[in-house]
C-alpha atoms as a PDB file:
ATOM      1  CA  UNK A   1     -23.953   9.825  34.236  1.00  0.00           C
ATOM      2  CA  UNK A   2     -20.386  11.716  34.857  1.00  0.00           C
ATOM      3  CA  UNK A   3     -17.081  10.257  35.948  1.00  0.00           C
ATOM      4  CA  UNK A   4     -17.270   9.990  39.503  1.00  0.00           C
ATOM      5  CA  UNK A   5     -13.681   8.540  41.481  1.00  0.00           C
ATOM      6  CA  UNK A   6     -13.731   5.009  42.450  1.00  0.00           C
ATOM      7  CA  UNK A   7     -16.746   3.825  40.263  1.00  0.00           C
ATOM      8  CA  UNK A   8     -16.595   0.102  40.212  1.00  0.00           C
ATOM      9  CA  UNK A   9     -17.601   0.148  36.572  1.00  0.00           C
ATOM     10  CA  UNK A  10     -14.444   1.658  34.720  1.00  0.00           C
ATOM     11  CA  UNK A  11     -12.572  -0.713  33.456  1.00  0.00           C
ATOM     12  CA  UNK A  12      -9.209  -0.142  34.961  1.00  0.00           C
ATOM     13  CA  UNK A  13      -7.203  -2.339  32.857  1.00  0.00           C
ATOM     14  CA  UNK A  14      -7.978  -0.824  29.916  1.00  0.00           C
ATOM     15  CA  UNK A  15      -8.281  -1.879  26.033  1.00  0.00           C
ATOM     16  CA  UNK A  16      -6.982  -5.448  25.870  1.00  0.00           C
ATOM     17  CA  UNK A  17      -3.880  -5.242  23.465  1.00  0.00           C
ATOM     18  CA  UNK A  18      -4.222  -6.540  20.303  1.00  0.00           C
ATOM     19  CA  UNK A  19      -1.783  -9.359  18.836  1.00  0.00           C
ATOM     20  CA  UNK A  20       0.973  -8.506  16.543  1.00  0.00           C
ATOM     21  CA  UNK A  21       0.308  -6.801  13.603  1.00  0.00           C
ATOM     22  CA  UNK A  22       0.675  -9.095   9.848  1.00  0.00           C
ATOM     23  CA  UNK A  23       3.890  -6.680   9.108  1.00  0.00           C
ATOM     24  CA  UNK A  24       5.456  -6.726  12.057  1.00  0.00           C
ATOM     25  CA  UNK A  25       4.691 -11.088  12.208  1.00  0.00           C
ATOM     26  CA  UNK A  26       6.061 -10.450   8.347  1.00  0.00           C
ATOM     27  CA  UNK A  27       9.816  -8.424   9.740  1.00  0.00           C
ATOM     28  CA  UNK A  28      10.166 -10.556  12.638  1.00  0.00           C
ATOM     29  CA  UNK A  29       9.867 -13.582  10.516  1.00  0.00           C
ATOM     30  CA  UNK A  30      12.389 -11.953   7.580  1.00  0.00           C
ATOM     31  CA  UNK A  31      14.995 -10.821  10.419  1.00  0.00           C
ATOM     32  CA  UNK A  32      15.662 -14.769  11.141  1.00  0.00           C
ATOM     33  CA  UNK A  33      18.587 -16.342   9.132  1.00  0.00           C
ATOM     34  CA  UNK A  34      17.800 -18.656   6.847  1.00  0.00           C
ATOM     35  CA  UNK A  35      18.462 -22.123   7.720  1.00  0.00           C
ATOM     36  CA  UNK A  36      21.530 -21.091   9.748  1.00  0.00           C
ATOM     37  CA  UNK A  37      23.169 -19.407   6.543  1.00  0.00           C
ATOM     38  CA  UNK A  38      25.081 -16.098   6.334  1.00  0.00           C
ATOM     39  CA  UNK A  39      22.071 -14.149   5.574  1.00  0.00           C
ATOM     40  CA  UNK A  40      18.444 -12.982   6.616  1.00  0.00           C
ATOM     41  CA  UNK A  41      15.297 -14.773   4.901  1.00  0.00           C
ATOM     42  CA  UNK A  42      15.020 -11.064   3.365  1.00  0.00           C
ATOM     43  CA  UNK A  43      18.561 -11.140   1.514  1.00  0.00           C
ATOM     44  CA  UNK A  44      17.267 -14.983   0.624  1.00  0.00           C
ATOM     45  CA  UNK A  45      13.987 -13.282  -1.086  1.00  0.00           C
ATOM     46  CA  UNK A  46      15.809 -10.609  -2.711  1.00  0.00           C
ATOM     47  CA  UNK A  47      18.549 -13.330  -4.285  1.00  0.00           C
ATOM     48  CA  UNK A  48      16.004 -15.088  -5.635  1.00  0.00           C
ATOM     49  CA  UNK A  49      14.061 -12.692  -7.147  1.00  0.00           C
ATOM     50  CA  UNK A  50      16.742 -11.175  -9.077  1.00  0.00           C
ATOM     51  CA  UNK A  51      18.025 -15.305 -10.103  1.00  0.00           C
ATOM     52  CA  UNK A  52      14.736 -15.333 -11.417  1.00  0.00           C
ATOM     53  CA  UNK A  53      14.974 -12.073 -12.711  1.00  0.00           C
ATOM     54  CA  UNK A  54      18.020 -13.510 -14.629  1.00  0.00           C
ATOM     55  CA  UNK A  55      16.272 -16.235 -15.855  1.00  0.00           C
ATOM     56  CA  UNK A  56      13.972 -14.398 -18.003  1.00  0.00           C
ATOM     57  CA  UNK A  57      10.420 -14.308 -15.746  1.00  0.00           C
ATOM     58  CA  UNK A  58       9.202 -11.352 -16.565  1.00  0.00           C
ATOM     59  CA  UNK A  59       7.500 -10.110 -13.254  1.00  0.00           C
ATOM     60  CA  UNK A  60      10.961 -10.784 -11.545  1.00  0.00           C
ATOM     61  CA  UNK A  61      12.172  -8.349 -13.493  1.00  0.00           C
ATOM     62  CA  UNK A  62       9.245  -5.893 -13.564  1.00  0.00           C
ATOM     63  CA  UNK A  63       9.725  -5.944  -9.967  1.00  0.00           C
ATOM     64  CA  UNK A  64      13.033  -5.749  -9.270  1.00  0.00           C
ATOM     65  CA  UNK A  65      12.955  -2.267 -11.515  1.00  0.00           C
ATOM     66  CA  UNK A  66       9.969  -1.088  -9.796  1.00  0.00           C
ATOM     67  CA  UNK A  67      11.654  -1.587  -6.599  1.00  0.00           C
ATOM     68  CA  UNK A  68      14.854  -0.206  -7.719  1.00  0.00           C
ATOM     69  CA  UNK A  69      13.746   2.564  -9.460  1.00  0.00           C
ATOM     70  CA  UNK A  70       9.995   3.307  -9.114  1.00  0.00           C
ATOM     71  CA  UNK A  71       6.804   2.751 -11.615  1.00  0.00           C
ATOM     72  CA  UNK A  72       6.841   4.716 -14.684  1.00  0.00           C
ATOM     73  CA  UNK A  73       4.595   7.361 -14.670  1.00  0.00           C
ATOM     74  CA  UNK A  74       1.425   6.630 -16.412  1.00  0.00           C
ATOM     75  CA  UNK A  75      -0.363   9.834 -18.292  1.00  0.00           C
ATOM     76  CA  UNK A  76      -4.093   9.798 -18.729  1.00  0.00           C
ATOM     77  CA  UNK A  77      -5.810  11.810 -21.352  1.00  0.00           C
ATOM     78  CA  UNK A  78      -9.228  13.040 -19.975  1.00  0.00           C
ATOM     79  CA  UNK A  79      -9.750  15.719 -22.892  1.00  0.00           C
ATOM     80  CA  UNK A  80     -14.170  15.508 -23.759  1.00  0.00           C
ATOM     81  CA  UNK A  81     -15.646  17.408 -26.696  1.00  0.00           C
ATOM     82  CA  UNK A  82     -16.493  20.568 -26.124  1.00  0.00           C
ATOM     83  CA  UNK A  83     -20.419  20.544 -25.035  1.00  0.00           C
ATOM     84  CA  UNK A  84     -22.125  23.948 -23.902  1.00  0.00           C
ATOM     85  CA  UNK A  85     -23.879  23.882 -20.641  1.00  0.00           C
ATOM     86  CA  UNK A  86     -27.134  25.579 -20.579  1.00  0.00           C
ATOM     87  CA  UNK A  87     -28.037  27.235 -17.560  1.00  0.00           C
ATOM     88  CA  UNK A  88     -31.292  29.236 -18.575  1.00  0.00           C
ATOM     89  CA  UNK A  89     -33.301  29.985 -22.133  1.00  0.00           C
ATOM     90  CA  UNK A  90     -31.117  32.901 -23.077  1.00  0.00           C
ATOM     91  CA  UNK A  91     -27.759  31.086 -22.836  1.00  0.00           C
ATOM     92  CA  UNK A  92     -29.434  28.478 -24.959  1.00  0.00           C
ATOM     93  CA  UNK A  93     -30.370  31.061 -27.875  1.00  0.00           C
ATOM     94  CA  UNK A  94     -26.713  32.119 -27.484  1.00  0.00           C
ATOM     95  CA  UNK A  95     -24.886  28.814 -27.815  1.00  0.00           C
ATOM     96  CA  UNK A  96     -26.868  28.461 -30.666  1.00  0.00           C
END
């Protein structure tokens, strides 16, 4: 059935929004101060993790590296042996 004008059936309101997302619940949350200091609950987070950086805990630290100046690379060595692939019965008397 096509569009036709004034169809009672279209939903004229449209797609019911959506709540907000988890990040922006997240930022919103963060931009607050933190019990009516000097500083954002996001400054509070990042103090802490580097006092318990400073402490010794080791993902603190693993973090605050990561953060500050990305993962390490990782290599991966994929090298196989070297196996012939045998397409028909002459390339097999070949490899041979």
């Amino acid at each position: 059935m096509p569009f036709s004008k004034g169809d009672p059936n279209i939903n004229r309101a449209g797609r019911p929004k959506k709540g907000e997302s988890l990040p922006d619940l997240l930022e919103k949350i963060l931009a607050e101060s933190k019990d009516g200091g000097e500083f954002d609950k996001r400054e509070a987070l990042c103090r802490k993790m580097i006092e318990l950086a400073f402490d010794g805990e080791s993902w603190a630290l693993r973090e605050v590296f990561d953060r500050l100046y990305g993962k390490p690379k990782q290599v991966v060595d994929q090298t196989t042996r070297q196996v012939a692939i045998v397409i028909d019965g002459e390339d097999a008397e070949a490899s041979t």
